[in-house]
C-alpha atoms as a PDB file:
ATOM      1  CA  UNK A   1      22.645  27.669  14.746  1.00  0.00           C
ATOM      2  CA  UNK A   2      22.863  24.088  15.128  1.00  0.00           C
ATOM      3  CA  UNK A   3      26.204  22.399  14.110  1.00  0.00           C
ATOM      4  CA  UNK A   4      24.737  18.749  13.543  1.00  0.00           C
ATOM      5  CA  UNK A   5      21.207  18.970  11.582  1.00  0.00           C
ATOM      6  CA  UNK A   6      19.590  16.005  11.571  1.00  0.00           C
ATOM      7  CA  UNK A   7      18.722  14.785   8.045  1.00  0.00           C
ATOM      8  CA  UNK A   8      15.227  13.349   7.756  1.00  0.00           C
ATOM      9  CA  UNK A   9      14.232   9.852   6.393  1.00  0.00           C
ATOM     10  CA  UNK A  10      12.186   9.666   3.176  1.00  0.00           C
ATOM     11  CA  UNK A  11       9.144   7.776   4.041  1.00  0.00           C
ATOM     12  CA  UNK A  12       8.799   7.198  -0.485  1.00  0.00           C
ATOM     13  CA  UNK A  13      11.517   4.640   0.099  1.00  0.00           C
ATOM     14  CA  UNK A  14      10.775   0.506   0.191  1.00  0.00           C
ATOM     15  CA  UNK A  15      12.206  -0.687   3.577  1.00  0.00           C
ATOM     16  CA  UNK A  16      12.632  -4.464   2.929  1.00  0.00           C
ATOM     17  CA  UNK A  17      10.681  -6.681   0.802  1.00  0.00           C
ATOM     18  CA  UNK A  18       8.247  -6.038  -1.911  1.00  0.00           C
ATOM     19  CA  UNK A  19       5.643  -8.897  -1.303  1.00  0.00           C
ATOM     20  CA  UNK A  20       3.555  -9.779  -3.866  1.00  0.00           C
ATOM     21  CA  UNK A  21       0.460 -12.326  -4.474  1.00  0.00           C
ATOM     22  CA  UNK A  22      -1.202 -12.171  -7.726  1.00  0.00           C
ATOM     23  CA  UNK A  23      -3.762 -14.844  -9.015  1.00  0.00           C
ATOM     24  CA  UNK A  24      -3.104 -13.716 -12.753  1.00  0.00           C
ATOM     25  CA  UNK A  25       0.172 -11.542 -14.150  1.00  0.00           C
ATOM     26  CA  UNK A  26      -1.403  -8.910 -15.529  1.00  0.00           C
ATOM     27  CA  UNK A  27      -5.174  -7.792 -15.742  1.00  0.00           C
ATOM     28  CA  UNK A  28      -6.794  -9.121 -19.565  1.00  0.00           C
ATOM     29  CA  UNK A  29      -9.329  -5.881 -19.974  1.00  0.00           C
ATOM     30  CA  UNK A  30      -7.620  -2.623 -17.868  1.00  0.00           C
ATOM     31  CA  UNK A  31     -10.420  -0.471 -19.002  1.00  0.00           C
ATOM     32  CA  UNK A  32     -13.189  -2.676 -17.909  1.00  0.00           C
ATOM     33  CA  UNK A  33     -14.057  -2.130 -13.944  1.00  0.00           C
ATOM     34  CA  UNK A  34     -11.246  -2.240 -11.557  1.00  0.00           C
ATOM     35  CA  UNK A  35     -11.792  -1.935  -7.906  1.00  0.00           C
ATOM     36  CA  UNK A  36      -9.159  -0.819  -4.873  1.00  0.00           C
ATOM     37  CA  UNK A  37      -8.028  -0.926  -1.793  1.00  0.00           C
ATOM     38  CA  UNK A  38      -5.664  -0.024   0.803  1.00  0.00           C
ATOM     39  CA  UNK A  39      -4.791  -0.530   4.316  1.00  0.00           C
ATOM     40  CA  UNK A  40      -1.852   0.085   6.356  1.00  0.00           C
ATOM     41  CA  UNK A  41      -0.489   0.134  10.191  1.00  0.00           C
ATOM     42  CA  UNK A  42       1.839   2.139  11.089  1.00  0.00           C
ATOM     43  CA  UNK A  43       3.667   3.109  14.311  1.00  0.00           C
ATOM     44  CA  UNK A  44       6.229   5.760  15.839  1.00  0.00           C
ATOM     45  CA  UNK A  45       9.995   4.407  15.036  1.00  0.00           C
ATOM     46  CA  UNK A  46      13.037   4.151  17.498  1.00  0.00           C
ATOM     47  CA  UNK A  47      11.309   6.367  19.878  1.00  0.00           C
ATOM     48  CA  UNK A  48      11.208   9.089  17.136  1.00  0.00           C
ATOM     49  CA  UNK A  49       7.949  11.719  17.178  1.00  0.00           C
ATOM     50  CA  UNK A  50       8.326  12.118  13.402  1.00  0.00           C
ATOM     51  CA  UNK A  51      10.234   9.047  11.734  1.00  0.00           C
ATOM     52  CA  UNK A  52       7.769   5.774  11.518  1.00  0.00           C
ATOM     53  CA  UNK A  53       7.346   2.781  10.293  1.00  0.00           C
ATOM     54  CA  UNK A  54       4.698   2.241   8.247  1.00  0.00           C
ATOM     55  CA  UNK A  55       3.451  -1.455   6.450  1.00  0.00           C
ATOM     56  CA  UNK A  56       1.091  -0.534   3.502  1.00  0.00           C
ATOM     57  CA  UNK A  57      -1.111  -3.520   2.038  1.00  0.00           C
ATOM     58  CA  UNK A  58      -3.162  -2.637  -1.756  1.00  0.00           C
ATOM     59  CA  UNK A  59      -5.388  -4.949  -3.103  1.00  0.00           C
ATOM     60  CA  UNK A  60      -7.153  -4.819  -6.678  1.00  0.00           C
ATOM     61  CA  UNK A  61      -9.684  -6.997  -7.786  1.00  0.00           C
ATOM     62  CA  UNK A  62     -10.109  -6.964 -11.638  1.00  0.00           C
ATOM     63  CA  UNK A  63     -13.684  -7.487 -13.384  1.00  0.00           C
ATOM     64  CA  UNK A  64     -13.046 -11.273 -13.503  1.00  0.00           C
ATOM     65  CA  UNK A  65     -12.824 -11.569  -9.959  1.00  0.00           C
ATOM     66  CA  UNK A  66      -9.348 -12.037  -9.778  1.00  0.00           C
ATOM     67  CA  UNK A  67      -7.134 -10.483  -6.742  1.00  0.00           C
ATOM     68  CA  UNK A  68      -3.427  -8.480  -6.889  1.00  0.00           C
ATOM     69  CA  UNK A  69      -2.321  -7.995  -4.005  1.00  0.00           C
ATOM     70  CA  UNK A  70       0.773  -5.814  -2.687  1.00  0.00           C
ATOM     71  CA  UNK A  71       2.679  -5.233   0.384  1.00  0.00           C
ATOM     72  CA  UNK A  72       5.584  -2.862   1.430  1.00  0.00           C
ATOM     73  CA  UNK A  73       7.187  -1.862   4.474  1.00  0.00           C
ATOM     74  CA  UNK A  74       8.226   2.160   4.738  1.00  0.00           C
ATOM     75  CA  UNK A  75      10.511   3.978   7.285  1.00  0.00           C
ATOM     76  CA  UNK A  76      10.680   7.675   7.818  1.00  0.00           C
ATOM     77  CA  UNK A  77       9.023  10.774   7.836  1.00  0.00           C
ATOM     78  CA  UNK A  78       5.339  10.911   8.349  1.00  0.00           C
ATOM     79  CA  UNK A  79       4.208  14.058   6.193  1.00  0.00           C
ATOM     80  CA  UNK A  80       4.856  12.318   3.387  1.00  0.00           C
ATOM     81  CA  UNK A  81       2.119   9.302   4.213  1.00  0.00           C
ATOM     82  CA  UNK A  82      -0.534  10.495   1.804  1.00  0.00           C
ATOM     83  CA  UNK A  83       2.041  10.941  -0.682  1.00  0.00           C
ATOM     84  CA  UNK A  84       3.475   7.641   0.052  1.00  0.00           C
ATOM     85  CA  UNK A  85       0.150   5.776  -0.525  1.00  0.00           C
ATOM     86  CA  UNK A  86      -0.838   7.811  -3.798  1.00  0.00           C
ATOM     87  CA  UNK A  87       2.373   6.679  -5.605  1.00  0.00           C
ATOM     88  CA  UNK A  88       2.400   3.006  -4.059  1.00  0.00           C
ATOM     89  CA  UNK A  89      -1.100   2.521  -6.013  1.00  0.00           C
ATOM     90  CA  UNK A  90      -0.099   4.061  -9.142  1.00  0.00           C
ATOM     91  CA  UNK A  91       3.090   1.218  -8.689  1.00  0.00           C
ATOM     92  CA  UNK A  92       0.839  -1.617  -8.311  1.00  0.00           C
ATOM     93  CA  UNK A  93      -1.664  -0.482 -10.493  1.00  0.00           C
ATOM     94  CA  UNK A  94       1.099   0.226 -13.264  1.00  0.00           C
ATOM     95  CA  UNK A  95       2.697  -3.541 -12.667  1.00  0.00           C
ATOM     96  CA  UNK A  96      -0.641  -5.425 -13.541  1.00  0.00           C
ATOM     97  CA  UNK A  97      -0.882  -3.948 -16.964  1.00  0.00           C
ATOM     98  CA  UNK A  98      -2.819  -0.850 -16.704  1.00  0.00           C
ATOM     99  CA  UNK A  99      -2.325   1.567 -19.052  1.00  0.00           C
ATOM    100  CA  UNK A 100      -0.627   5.206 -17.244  1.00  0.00           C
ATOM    101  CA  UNK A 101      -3.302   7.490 -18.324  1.00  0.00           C
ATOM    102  CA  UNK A 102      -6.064   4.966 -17.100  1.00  0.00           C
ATOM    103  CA  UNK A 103      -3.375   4.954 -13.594  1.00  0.00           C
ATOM    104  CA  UNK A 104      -4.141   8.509 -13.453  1.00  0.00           C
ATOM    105  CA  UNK A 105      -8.031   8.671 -13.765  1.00  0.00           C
ATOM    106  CA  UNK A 106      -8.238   5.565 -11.339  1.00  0.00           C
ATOM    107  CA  UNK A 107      -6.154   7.506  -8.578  1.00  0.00           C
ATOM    108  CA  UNK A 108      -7.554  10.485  -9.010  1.00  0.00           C
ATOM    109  CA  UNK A 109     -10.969   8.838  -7.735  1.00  0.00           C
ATOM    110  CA  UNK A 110      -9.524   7.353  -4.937  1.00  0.00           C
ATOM    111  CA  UNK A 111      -9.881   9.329  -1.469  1.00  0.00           C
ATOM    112  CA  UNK A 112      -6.749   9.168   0.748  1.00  0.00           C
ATOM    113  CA  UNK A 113      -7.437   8.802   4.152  1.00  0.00           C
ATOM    114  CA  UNK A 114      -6.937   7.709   7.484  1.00  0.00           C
ATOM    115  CA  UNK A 115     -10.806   6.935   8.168  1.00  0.00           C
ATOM    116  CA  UNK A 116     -11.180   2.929   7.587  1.00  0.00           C
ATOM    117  CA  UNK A 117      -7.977   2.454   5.993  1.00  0.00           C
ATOM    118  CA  UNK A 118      -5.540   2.605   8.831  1.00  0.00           C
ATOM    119  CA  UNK A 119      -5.826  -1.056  11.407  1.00  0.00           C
ATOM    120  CA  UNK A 120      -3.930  -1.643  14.087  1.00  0.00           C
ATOM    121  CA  UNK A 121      -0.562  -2.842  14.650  1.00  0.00           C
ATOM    122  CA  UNK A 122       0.415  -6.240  14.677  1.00  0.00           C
ATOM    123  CA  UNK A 123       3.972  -7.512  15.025  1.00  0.00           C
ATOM    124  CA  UNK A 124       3.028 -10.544  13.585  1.00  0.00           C
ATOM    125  CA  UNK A 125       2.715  -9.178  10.016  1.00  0.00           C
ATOM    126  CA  UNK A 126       6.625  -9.425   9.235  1.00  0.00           C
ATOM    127  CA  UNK A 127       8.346 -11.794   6.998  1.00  0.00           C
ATOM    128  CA  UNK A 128       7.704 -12.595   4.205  1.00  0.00           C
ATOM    129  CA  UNK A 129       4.258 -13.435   4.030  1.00  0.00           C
ATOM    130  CA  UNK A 130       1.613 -11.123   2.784  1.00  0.00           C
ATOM    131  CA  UNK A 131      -1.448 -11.226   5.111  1.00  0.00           C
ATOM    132  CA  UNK A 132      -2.033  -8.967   8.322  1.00  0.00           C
ATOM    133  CA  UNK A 133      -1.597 -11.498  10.927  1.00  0.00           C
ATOM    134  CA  UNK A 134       1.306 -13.328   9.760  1.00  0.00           C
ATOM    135  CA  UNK A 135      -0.330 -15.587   7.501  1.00  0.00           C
ATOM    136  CA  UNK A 136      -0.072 -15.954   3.354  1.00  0.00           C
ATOM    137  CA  UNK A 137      -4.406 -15.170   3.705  1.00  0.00           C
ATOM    138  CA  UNK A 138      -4.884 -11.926   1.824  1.00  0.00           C
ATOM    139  CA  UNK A 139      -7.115  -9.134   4.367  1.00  0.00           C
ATOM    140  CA  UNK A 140      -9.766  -8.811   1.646  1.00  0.00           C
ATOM    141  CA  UNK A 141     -12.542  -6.291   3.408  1.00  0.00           C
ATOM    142  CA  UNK A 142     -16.271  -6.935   1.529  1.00  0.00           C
ATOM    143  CA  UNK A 143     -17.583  -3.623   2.445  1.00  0.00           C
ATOM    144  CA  UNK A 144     -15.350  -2.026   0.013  1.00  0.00           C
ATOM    145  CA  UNK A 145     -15.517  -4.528  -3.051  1.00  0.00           C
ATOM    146  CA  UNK A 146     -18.630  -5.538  -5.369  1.00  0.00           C
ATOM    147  CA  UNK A 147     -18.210  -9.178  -6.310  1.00  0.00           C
END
């Protein structure tokens, strides 16, 4: 038996700022189309071979065209990833005015995964500005919206 157990970090947990870029406040029709996307990076932290650090970027383009987009840095365990994502998108989805039972049906659609969602790490993406390289430009990929 171990005298010192190590107590695991909740990946859930914000770690640092909440950035936020949104061309409108809240979406005008939340049951007209609403499209999604995430992305994050994330790598091994202090050394550990469980505990990460994981930057997690949503972006939601409403059926005007307009963008929300979301940004939040987490730190700790990484079982909890999928988790981590699921609940982040029912956040932002929930701040721009969509109703919680709509929340629901839109997640449930949504297919968590590492495939084309996770990029590369870039240090340059700290700060307080939202984009991937450092800069206040939103990563909007094409492939996965219909404007």
């Amino acid at each position: 038996m171990e005298l010192f157990q190590r107590k695991e970090m909740k990946l859930n947990k914000y770690a640092g700022n909440t950035i936020i870029q949104h061309q409108r406040p809240q979406v005008t029709n939340p049951l007209e189309d609403i499209q999604i996307d995430f992305y994050f990076m994330a790598t091994c932290f202090a050394q550990s071979k469980t505990e990460i650090s994981m930057k997690l970027w949503s972006v939601i383009i409403d059926s005007d065209g307009y963008v929300y987009a979301m940004k939040t840095r987490h730190l700790g365990h990484f079982e909890d990833w999928k988790e981590v994502i699921v609940n982040r998108l029912k956040d932002h989805i929930h701040k721009i005015g969509v109703d919680p039972l709509i929340v629901k049906r839109i997640i449930k659609d949504i297919d968590i995964n590492k495939e084309k969602h996770i990029i590369p790490w870039d240090y340059r993406c700290t700060g307080t500005k939202i984009g991937i390289d450092g800069s206040d430009k939103i990563y909007i990929r094409e492939d996965k919206f219909k404007i």
